[in-house]
C-alpha atoms as a PDB file:
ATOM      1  CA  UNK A   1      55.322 -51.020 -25.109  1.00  0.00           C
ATOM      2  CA  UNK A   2      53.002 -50.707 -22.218  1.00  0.00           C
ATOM      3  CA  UNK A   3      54.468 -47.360 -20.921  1.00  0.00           C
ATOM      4  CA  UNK A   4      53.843 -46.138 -24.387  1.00  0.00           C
ATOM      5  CA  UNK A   5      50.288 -47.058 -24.560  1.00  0.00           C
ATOM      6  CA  UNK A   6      50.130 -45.710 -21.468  1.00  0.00           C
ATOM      7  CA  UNK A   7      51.533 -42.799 -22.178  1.00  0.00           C
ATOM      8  CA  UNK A   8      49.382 -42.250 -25.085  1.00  0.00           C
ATOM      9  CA  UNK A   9      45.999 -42.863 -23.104  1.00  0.00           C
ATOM     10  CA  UNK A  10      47.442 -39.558 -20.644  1.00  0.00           C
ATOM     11  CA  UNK A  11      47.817 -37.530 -23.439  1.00  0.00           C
ATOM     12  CA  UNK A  12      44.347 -38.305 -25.264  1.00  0.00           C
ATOM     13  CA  UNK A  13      42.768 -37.795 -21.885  1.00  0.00           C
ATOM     14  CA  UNK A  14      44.610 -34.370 -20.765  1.00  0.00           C
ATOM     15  CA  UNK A  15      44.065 -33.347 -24.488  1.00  0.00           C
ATOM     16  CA  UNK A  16      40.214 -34.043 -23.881  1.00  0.00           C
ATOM     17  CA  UNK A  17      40.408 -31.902 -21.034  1.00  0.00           C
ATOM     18  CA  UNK A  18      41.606 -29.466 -21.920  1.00  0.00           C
ATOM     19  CA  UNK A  19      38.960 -29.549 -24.676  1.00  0.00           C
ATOM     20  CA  UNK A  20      36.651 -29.373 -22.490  1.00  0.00           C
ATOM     21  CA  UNK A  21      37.948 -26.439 -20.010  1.00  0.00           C
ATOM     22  CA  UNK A  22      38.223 -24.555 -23.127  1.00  0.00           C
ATOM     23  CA  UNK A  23      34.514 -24.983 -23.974  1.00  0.00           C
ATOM     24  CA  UNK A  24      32.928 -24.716 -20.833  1.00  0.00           C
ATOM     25  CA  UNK A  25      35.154 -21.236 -20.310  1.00  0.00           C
ATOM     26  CA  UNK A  26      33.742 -20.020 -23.592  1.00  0.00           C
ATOM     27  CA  UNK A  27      30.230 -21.405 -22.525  1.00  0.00           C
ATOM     28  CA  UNK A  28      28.019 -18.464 -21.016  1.00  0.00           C
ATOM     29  CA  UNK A  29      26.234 -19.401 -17.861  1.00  0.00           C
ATOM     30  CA  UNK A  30      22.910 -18.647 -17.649  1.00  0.00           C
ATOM     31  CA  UNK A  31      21.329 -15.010 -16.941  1.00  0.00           C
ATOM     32  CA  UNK A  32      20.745 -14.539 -12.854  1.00  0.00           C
ATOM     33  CA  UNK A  33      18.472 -12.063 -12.173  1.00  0.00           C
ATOM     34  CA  UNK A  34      19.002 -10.488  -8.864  1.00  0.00           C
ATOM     35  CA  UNK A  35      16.748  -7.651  -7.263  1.00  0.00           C
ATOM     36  CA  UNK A  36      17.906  -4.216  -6.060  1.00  0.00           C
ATOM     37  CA  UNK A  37      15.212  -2.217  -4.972  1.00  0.00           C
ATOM     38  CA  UNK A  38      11.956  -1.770  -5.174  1.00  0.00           C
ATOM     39  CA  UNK A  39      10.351   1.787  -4.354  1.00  0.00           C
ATOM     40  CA  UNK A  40       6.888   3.371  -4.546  1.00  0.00           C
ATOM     41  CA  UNK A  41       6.649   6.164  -6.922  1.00  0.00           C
ATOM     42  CA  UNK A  42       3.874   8.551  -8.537  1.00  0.00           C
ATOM     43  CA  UNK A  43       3.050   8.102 -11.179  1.00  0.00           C
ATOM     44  CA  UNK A  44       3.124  11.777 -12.820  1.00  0.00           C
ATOM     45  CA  UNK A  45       6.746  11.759 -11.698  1.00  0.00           C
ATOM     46  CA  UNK A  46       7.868   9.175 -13.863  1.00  0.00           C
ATOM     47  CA  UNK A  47       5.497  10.341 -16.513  1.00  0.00           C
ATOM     48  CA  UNK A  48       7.575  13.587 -16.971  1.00  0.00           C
ATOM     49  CA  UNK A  49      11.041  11.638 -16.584  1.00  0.00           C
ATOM     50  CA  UNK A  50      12.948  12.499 -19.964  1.00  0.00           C
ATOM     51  CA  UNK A  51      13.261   8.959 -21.091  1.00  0.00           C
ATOM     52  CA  UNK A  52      10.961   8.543 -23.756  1.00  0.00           C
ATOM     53  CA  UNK A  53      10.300   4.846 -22.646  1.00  0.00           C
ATOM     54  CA  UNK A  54       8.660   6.316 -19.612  1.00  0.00           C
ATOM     55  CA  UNK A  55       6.650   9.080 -21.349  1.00  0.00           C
ATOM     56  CA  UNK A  56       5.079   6.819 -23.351  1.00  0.00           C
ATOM     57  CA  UNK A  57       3.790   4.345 -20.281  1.00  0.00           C
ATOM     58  CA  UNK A  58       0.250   4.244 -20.760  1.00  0.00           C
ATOM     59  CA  UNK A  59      -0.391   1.450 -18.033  1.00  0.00           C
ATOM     60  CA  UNK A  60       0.068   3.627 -14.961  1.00  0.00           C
ATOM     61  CA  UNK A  61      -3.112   4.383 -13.068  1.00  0.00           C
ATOM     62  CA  UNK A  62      -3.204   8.328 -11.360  1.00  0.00           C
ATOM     63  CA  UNK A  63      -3.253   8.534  -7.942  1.00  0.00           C
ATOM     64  CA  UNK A  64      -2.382   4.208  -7.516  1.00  0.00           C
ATOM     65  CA  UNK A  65       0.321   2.980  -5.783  1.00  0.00           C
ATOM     66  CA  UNK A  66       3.572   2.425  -8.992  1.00  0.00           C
ATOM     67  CA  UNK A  67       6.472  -0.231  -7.863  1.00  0.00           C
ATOM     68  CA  UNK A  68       9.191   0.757  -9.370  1.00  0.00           C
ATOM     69  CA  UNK A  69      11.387  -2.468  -9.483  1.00  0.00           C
ATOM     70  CA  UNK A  70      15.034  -2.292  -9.958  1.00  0.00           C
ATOM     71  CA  UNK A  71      17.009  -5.873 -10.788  1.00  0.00           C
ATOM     72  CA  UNK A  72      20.169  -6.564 -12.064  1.00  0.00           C
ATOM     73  CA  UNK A  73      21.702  -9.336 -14.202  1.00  0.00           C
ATOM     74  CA  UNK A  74      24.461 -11.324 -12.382  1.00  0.00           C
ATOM     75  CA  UNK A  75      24.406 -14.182 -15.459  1.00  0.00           C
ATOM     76  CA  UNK A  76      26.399 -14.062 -18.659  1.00  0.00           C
ATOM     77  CA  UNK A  77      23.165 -14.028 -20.945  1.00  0.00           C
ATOM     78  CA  UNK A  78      19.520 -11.885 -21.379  1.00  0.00           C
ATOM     79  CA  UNK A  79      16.988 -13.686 -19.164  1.00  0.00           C
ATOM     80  CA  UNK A  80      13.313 -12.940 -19.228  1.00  0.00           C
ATOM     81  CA  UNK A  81      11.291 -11.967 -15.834  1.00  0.00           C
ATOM     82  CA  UNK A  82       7.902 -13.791 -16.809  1.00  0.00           C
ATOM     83  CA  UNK A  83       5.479 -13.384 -13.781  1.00  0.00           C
ATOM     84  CA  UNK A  84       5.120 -10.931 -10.951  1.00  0.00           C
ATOM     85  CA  UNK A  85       2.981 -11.740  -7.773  1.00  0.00           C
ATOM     86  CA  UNK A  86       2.007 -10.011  -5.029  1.00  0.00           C
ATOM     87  CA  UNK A  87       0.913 -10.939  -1.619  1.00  0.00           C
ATOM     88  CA  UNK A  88      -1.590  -8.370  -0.255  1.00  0.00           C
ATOM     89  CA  UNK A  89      -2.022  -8.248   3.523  1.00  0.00           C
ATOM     90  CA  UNK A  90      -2.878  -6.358   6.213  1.00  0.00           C
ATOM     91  CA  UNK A  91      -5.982  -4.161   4.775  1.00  0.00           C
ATOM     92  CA  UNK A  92      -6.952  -1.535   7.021  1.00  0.00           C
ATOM     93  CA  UNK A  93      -9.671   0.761   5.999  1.00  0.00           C
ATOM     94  CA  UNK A  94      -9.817   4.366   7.273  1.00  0.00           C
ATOM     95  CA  UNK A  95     -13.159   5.760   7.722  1.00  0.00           C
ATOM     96  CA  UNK A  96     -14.530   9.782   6.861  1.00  0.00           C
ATOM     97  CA  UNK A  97     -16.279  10.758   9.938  1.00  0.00           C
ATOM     98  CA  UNK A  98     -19.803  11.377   9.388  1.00  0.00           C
ATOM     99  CA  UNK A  99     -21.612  14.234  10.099  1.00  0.00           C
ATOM    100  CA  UNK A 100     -23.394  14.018  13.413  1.00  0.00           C
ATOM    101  CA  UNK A 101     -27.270  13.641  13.083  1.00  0.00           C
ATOM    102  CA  UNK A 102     -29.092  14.184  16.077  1.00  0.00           C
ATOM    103  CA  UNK A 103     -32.232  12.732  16.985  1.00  0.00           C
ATOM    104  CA  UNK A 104     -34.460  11.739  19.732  1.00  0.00           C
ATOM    105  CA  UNK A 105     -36.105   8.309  19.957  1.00  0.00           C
ATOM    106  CA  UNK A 106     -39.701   8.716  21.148  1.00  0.00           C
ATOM    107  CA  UNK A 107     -39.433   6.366  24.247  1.00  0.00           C
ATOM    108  CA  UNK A 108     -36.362   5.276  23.674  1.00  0.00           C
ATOM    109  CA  UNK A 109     -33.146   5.723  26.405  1.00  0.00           C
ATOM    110  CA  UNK A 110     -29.739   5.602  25.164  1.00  0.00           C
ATOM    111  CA  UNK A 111     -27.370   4.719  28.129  1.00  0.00           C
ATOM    112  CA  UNK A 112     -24.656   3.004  26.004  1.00  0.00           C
ATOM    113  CA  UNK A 113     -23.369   3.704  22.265  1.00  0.00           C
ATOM    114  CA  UNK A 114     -26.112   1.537  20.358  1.00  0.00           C
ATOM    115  CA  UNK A 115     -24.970   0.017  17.141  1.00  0.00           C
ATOM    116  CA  UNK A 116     -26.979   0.904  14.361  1.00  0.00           C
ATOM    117  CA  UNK A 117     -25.832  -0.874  11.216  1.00  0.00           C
ATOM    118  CA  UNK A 118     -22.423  -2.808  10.947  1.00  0.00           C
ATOM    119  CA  UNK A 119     -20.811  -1.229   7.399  1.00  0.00           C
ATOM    120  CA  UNK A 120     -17.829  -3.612   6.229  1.00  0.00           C
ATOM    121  CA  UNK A 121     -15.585  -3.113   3.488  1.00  0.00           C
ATOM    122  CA  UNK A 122     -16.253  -6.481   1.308  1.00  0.00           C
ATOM    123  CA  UNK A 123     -14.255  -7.759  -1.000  1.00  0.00           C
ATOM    124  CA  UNK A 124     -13.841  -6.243  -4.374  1.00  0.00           C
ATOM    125  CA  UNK A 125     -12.514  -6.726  -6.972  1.00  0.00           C
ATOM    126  CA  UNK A 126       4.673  -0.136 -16.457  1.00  0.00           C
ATOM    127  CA  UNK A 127       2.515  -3.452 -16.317  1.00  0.00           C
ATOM    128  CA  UNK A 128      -0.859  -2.772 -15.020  1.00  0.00           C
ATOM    129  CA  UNK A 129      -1.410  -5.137 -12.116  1.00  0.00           C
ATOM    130  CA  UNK A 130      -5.266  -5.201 -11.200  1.00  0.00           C
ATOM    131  CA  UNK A 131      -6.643  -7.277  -8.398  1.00  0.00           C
ATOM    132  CA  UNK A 132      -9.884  -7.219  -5.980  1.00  0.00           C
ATOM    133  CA  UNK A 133      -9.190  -5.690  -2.626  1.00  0.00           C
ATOM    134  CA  UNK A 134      -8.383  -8.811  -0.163  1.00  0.00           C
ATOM    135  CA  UNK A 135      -5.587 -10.137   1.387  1.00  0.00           C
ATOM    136  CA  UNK A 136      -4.195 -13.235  -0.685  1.00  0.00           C
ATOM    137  CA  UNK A 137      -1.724 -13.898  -3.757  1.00  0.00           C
ATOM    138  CA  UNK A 138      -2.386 -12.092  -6.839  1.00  0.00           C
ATOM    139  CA  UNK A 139      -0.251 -12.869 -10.052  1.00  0.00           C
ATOM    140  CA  UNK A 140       0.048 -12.326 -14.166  1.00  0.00           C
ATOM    141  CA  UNK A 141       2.621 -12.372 -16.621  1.00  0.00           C
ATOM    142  CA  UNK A 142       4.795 -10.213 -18.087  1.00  0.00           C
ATOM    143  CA  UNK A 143       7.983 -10.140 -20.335  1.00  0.00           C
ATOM    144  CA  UNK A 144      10.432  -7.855 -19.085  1.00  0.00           C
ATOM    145  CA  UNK A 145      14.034  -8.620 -21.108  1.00  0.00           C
ATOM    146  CA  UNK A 146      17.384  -8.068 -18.934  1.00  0.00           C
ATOM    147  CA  UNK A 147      20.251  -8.139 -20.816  1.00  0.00           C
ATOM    148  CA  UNK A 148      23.606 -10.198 -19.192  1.00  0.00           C
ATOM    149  CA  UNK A 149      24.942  -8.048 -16.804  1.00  0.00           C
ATOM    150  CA  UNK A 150      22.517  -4.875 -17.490  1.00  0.00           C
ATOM    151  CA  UNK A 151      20.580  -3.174 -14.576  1.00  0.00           C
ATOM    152  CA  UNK A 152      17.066  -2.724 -15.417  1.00  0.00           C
ATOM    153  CA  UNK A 153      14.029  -1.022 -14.435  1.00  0.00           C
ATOM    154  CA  UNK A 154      10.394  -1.484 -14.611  1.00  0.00           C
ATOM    155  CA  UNK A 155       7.220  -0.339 -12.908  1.00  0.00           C
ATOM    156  CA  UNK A 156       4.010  -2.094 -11.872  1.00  0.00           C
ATOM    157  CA  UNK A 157       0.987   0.000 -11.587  1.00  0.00           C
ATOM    158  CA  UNK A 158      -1.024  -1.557  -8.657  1.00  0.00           C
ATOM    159  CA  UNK A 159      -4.824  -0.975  -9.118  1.00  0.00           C
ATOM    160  CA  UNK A 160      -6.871  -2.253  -6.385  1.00  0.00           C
ATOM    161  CA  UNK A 161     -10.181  -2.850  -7.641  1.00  0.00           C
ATOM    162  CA  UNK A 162     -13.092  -0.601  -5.555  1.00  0.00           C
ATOM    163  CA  UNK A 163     -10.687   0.982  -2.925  1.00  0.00           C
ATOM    164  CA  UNK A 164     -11.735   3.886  -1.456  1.00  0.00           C
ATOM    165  CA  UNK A 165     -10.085   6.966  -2.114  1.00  0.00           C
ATOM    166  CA  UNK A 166      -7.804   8.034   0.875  1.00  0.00           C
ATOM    167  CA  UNK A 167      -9.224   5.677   3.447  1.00  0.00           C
ATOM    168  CA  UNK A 168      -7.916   2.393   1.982  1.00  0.00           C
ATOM    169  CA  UNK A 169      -4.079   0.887   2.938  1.00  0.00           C
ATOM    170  CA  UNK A 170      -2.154  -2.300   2.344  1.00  0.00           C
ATOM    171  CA  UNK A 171       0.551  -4.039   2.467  1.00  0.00           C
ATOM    172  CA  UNK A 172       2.407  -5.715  -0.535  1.00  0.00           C
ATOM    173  CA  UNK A 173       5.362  -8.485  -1.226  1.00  0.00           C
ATOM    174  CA  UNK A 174       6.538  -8.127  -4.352  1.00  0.00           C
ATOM    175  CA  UNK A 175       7.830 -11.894  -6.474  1.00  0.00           C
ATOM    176  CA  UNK A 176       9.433 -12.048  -9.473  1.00  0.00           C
ATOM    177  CA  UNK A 177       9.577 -15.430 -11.427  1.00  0.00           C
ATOM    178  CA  UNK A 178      11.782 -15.877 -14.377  1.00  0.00           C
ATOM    179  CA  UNK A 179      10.519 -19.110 -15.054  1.00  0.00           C
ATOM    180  CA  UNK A 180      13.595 -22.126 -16.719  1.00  0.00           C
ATOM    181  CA  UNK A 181      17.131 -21.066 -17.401  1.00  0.00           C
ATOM    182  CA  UNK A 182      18.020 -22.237 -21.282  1.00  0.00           C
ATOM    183  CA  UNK A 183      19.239 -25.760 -19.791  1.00  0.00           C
ATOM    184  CA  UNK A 184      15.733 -26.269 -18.154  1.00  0.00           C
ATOM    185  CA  UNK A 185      16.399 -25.170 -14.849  1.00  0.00           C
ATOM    186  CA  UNK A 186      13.618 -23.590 -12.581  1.00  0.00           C
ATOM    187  CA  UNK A 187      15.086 -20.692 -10.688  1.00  0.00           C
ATOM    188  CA  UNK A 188      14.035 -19.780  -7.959  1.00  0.00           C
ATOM    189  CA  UNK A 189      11.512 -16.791  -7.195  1.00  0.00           C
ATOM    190  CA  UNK A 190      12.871 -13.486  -5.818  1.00  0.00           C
ATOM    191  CA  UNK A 191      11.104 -11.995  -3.011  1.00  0.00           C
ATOM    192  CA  UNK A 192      11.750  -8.309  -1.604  1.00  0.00           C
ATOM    193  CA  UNK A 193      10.425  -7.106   1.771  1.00  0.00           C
ATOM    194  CA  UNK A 194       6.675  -6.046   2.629  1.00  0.00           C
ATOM    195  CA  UNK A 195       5.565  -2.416   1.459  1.00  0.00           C
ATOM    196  CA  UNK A 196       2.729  -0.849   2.722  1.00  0.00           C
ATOM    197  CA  UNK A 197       0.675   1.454   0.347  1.00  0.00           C
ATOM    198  CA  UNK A 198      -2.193   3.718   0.243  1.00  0.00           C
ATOM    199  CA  UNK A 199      -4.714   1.941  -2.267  1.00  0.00           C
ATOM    200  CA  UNK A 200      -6.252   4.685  -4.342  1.00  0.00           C
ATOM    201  CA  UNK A 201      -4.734   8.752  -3.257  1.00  0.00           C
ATOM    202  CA  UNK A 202      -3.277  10.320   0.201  1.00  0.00           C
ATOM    203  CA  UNK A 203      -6.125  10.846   2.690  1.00  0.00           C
ATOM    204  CA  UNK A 204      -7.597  13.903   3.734  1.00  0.00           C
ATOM    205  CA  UNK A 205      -9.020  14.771   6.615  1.00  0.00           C
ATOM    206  CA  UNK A 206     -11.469  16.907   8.672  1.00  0.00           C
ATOM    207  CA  UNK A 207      -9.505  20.284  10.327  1.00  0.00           C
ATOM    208  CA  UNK A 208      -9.826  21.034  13.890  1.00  0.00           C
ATOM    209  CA  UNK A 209     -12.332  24.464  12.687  1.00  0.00           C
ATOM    210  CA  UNK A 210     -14.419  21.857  11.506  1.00  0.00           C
ATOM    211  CA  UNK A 211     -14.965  19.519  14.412  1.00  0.00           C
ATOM    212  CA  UNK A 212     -15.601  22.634  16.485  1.00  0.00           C
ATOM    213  CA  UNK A 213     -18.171  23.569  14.366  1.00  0.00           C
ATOM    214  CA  UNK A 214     -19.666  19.886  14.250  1.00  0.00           C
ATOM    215  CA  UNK A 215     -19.631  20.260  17.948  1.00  0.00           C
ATOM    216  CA  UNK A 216     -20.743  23.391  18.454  1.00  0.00           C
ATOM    217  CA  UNK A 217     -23.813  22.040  15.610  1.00  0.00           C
ATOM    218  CA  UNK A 218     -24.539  18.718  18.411  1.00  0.00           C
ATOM    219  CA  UNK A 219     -25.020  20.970  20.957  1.00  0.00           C
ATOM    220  CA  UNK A 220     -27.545  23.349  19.310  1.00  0.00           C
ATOM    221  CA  UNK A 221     -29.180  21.083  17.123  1.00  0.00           C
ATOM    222  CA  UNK A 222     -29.843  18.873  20.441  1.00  0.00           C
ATOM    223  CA  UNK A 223     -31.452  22.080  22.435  1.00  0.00           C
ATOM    224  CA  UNK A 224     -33.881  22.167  19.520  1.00  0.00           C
ATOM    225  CA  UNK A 225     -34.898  18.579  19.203  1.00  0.00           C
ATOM    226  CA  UNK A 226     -35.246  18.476  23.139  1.00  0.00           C
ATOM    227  CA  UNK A 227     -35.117  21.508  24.851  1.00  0.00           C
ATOM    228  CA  UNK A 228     -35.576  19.980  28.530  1.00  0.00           C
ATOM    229  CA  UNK A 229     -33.085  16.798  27.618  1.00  0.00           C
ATOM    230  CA  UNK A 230     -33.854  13.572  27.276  1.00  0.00           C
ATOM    231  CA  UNK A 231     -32.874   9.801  27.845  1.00  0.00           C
ATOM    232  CA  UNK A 232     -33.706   9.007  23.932  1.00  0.00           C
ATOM    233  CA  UNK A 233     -31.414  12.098  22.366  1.00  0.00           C
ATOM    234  CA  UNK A 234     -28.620  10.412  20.794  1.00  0.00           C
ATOM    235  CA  UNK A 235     -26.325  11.061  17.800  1.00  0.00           C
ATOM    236  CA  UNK A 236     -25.405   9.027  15.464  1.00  0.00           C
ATOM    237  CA  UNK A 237     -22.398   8.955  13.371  1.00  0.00           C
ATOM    238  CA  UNK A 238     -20.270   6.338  11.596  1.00  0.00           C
ATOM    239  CA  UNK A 239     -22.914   3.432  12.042  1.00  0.00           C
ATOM    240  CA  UNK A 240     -23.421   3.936  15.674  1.00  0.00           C
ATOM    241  CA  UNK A 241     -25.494   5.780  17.929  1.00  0.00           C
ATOM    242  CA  UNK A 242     -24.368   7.403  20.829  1.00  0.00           C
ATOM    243  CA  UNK A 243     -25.521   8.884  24.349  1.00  0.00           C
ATOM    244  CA  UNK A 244     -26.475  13.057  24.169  1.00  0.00           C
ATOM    245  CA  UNK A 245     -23.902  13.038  27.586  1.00  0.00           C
ATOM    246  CA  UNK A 246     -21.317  11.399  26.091  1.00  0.00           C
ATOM    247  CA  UNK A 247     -21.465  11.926  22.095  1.00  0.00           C
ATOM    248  CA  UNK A 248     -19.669  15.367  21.706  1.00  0.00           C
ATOM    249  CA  UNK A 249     -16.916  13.712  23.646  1.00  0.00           C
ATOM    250  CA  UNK A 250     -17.077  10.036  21.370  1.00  0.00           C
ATOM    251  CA  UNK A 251     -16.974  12.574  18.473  1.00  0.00           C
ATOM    252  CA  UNK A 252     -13.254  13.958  19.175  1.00  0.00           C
ATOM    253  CA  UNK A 253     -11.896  10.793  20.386  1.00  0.00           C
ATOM    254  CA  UNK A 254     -13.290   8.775  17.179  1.00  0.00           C
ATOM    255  CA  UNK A 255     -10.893  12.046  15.742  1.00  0.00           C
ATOM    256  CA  UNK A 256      -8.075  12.074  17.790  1.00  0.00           C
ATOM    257  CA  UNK A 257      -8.249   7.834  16.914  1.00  0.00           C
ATOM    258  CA  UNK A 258      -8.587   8.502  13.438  1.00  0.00           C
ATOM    259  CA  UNK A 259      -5.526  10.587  12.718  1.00  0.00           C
ATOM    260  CA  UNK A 260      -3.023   8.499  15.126  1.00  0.00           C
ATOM    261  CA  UNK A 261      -3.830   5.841  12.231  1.00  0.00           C
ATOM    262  CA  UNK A 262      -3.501   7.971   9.725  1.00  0.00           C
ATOM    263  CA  UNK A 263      -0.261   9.019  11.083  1.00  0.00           C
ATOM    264  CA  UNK A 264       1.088   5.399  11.728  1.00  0.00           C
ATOM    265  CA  UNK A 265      -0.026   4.355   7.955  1.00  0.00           C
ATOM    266  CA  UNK A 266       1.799   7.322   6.385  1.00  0.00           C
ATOM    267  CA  UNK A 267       4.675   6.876   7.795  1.00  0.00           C
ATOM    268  CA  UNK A 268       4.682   3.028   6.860  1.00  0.00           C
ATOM    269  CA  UNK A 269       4.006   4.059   3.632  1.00  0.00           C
ATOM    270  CA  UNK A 270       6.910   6.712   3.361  1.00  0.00           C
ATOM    271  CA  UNK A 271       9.672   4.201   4.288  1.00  0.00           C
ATOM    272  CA  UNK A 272       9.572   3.041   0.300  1.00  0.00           C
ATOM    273  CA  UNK A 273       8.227   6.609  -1.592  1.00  0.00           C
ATOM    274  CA  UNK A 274      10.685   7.753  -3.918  1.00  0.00           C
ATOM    275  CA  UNK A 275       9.576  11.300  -2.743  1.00  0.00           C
ATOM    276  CA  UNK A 276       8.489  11.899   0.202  1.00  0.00           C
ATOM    277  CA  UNK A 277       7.494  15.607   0.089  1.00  0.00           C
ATOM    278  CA  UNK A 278       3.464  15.065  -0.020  1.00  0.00           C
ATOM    279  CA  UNK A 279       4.264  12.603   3.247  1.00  0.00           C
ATOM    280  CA  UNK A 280       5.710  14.794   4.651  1.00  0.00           C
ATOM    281  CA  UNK A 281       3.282  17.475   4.399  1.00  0.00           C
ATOM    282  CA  UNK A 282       0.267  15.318   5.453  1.00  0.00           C
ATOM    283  CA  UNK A 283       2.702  14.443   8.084  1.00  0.00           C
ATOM    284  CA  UNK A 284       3.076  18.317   9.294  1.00  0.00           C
ATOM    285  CA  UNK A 285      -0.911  18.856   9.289  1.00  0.00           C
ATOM    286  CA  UNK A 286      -1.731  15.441  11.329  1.00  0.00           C
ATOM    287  CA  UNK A 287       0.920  16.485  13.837  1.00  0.00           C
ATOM    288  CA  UNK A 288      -0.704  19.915  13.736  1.00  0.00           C
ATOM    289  CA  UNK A 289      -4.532  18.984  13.896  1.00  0.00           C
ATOM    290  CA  UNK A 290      -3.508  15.976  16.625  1.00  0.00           C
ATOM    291  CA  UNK A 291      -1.990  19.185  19.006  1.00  0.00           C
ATOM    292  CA  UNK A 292      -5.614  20.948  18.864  1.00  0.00           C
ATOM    293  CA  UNK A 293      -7.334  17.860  20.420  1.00  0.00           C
ATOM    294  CA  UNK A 294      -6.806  18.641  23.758  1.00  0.00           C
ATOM    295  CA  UNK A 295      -8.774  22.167  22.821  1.00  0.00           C
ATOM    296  CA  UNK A 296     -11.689  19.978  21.356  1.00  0.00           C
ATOM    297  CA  UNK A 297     -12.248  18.385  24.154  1.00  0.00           C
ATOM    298  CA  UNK A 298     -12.791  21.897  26.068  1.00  0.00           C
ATOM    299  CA  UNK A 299     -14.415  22.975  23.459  1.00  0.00           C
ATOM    300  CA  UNK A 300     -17.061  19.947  23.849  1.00  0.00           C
ATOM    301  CA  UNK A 301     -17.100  20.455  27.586  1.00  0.00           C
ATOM    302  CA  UNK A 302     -18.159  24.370  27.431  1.00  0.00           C
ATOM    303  CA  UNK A 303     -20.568  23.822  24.860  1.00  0.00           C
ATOM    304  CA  UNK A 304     -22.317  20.744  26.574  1.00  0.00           C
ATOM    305  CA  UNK A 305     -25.738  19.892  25.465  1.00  0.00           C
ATOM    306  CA  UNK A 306     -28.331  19.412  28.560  1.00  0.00           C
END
């Protein structure tokens, strides 16, 4: 009698275990998004993809930075992406280089470059994604469906408030957050490796012809203001004001400087594009106008002002 009982109890017990095997292998687990890629794109590219989803994108801002964000669904149902964040870092700002203006301080001797005023770049201020221009975490919401086991695709316009166009650079870590699975579970956020953008357009810059001229212009404009010379003849440009003997000289290597950072921030910022071409044509011209400096500098030598 109590092997039968016994017996019984084992069967009720594999029965209700089976039972349950059954369900939990018809159960779905939950959706599991998983990133892919995430590249930087123009925006009039995608613009005239043939998709219509993408034609009809009226969030992306011309000439700003587009994330295009690829993911994938490892789960067995849809699961939402509800916030995006982004941790900006590493702001470098690039700037023009002034005209020269030459003058000569009545009294005055200029021995050393002389600051003149100290300009800094303050802080300022698809999905559209706008934020001020400073380092620090920037997030909002958005609801961005993946079906289970889909791959999806979705781009974040990045609009830094008050950059700068050309001279402005960043970089960016993209987050995504898809909030609770359907039991209540908080996953886990989903981070993909730095970027580094230009904020607002690809820079432009001055061409060798033109710094000759700009130092050919120092070197006249300084025989008018002071014929004989002069301690106090200085010129100033980008908020500083330097000595008549060494200024035409300050003037190429504030150029030469200018384009080796140029050079090192495109090519950052091409490791991600999605098309590289206008890189790599910026790319050609810096290499170009960074071979001429060596003829600047003669250039400022033979045309010396007293």
């Amino acid at each position: 009698m109590r092997v039968a009982v016994i017996a019984a109890v084992a069967a009720v017990a594999a029965a209700a275990i089976a039972a349950w095997a059954t369900l939990r292998a018809r159960r779905k687990p939950d959706g599991r998004i998983r990133l892919v890629d995430v590249m930087v794109a123009d925006a009039s590219a995608v613009l005239a993809e043939p998709e219509p989803a993408a034609r009809v994108l009226d969030e992306l801002a011309p000439d700003r930075p587009v994330l295009d964000i690829a993911v994938h669904n490892d789960g067995g149902q849809s699961c939402l992406v509800r916030r995006v964040s982004l941790d900006v870092e590493g702001l470098v700002h690039v700037p023009a280089l002034d005209l020269p203006l030459v003058v000569d301080l009545p009294g005055g001797q200029i021995t050393d470059p002389l600051p003149v005023c100290e300009r800094r770049l303050g802080p300022s201020g698809s999905y559209h994604f706008g934020f001020p221009l400073r380092e620090g975490r920037h997030t909002r919401g958005v609801n961005q469906q993946v079906a289970a086991g889909e791959d999806d695709r979705f781009l974040l316009s990045l609009t830094a408030r008050e950059a700068v166009r050309g001279q402005d650079f960043y970089r960016v870590t993209l987050s995504l957050d898809c909030g609770r699975t359907r039991r209540g579970k908080k996953t886990r956020p989903l981070t993909w490796k730095p970027i580094t953008v230009a904020a607002y357009g690809l820079p432009d810059w001055e061409t060798p012809e033109v710094i000759r001229e700009r130092l050919t212009y120092i070197a006249d404009r300084a025989r008018e203001v002071a014929p004989g010379g002069g301690d106090g003849v200085c010129v100033i440009f980008n908020a500083m004001a330097h000595p008549l003997r060494t200024a035409m000289t300050d003037y190429v290597d504030f150029y030469e400087a200018r384009l080796k950072v140029l050079e090192a921030l495109l090519r950052q910022c091409g490791e991600h594009l999605t098309d590289r071409a206008a890189i790599e044509t910026r790319l050609t011209a810096l290499e170009a106008a960074l071979g001429e400096v060596a003829g600047l500098h003669g250039h400022a030598t033979a045309h010396g002002a007293p």
